[in-house]
Protein backbone atom coordinates (compact mmCIF):
# COMPACT_ATOMS: atom_id res chain seq x y z
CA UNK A 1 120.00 243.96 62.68
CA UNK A 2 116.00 242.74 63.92
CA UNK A 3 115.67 242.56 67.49
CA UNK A 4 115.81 238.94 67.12
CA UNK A 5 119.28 239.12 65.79
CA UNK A 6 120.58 241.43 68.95
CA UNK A 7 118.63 238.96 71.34
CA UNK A 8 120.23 235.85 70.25
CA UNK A 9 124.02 237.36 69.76
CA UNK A 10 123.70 238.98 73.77
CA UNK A 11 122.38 235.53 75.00
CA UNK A 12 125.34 233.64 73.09
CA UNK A 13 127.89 236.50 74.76
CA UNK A 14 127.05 236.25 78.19
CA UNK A 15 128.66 232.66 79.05
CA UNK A 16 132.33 233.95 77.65
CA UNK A 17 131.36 237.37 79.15
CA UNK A 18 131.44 235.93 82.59
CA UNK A 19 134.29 233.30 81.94
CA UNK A 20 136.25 236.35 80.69
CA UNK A 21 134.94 238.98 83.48
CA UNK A 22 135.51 235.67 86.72
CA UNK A 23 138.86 237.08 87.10
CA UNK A 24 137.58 240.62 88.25
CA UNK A 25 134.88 238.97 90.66
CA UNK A 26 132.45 239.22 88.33
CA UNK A 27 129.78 236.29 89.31
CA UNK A 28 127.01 237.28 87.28
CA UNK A 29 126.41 238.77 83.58
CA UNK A 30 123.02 238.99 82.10
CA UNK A 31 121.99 241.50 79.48
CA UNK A 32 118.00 243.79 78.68
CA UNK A 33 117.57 245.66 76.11
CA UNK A 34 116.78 249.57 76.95
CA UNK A 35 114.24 251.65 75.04
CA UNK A 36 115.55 251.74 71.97
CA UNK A 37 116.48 248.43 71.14
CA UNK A 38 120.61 248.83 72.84
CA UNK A 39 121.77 246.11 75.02
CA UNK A 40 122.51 247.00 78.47
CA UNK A 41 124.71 244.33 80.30
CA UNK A 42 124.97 243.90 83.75
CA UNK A 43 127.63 242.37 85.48
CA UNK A 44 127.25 241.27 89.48
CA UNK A 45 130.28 241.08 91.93
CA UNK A 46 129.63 239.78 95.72
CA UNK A 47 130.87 243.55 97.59
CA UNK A 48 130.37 247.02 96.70
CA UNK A 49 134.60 247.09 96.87
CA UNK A 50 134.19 244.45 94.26
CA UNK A 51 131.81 246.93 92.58
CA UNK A 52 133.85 249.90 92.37
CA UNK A 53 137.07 248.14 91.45
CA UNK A 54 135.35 246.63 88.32
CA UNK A 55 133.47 250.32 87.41
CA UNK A 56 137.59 251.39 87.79
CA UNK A 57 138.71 248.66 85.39
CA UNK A 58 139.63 250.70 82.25
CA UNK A 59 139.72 246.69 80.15
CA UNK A 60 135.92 245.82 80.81
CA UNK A 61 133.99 247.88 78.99
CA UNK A 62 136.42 246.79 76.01
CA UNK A 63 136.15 243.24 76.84
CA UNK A 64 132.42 243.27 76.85
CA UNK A 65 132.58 244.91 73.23
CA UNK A 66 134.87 242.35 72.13
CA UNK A 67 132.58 239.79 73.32
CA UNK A 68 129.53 240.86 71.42
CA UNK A 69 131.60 241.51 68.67
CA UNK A 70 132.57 238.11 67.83
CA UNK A 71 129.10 236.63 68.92
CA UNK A 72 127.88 238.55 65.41
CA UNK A 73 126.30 241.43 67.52
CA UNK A 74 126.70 244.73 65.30
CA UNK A 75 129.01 247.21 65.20
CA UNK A 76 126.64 249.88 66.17
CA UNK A 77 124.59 247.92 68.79
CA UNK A 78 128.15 246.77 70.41
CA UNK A 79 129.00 250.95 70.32
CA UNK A 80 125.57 251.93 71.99
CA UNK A 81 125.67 249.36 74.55
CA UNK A 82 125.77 250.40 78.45
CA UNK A 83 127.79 248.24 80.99
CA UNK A 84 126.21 248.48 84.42
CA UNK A 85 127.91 247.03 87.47
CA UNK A 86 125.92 245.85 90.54
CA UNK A 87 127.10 243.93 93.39
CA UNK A 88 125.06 241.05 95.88
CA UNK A 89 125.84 243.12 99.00
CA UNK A 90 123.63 246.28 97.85
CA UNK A 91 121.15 244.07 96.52
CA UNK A 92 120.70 242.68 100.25
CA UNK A 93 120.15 245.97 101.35
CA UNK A 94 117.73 246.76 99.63
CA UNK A 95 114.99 244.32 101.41
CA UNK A 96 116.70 245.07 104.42
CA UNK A 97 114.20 247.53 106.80
């Protein structure tokens, strides 16, 4: 699968991501790829409670494979993906002095 492939079936995931991740407090989902070419999604929440209760949810990773899945993403790009979960909160703290 070309890069162009793996771009275009992440962009087309992230809108049913986050419709399918809302429930959890997930406001946010955007995907980069790393160094080799993987996807690497990130999902926001507003707290850092919000945070660790979706890093404890044993469904997401799952769901977020799913996702890509049926968006035509391959089987091996959908297994090497990495889920990272930020939140708003530590974001603000980082500018904060």
């Amino acid at each position: 699968m070309g890069e162009e492939q793996v771009r275009r079936a992440a962009d087309a995931a992230m809108l049913p991501l986050r419709a399918s991740l809302a429930p959890a407090g997930v406001t946010e989902v955007h995907w980069l790829p790393d160094g080799d070419g993987n996807p690497v999604v990130w999902v926001r929440v507003a707290t850092e409670a919000g945070r660790v209760a979706v890093e404890s949810y044993p469904w997401v990773l799952p769901q977020v494979q799913a996702v890509l899945s049926r968006v035509g993403l391959s089987p091996e790009k959908v297994l090497a993906l990495r889920l990272e979960v930020t939140s708003a909160e530590a974001e603000d703290r980082l500018f904060e002095e």
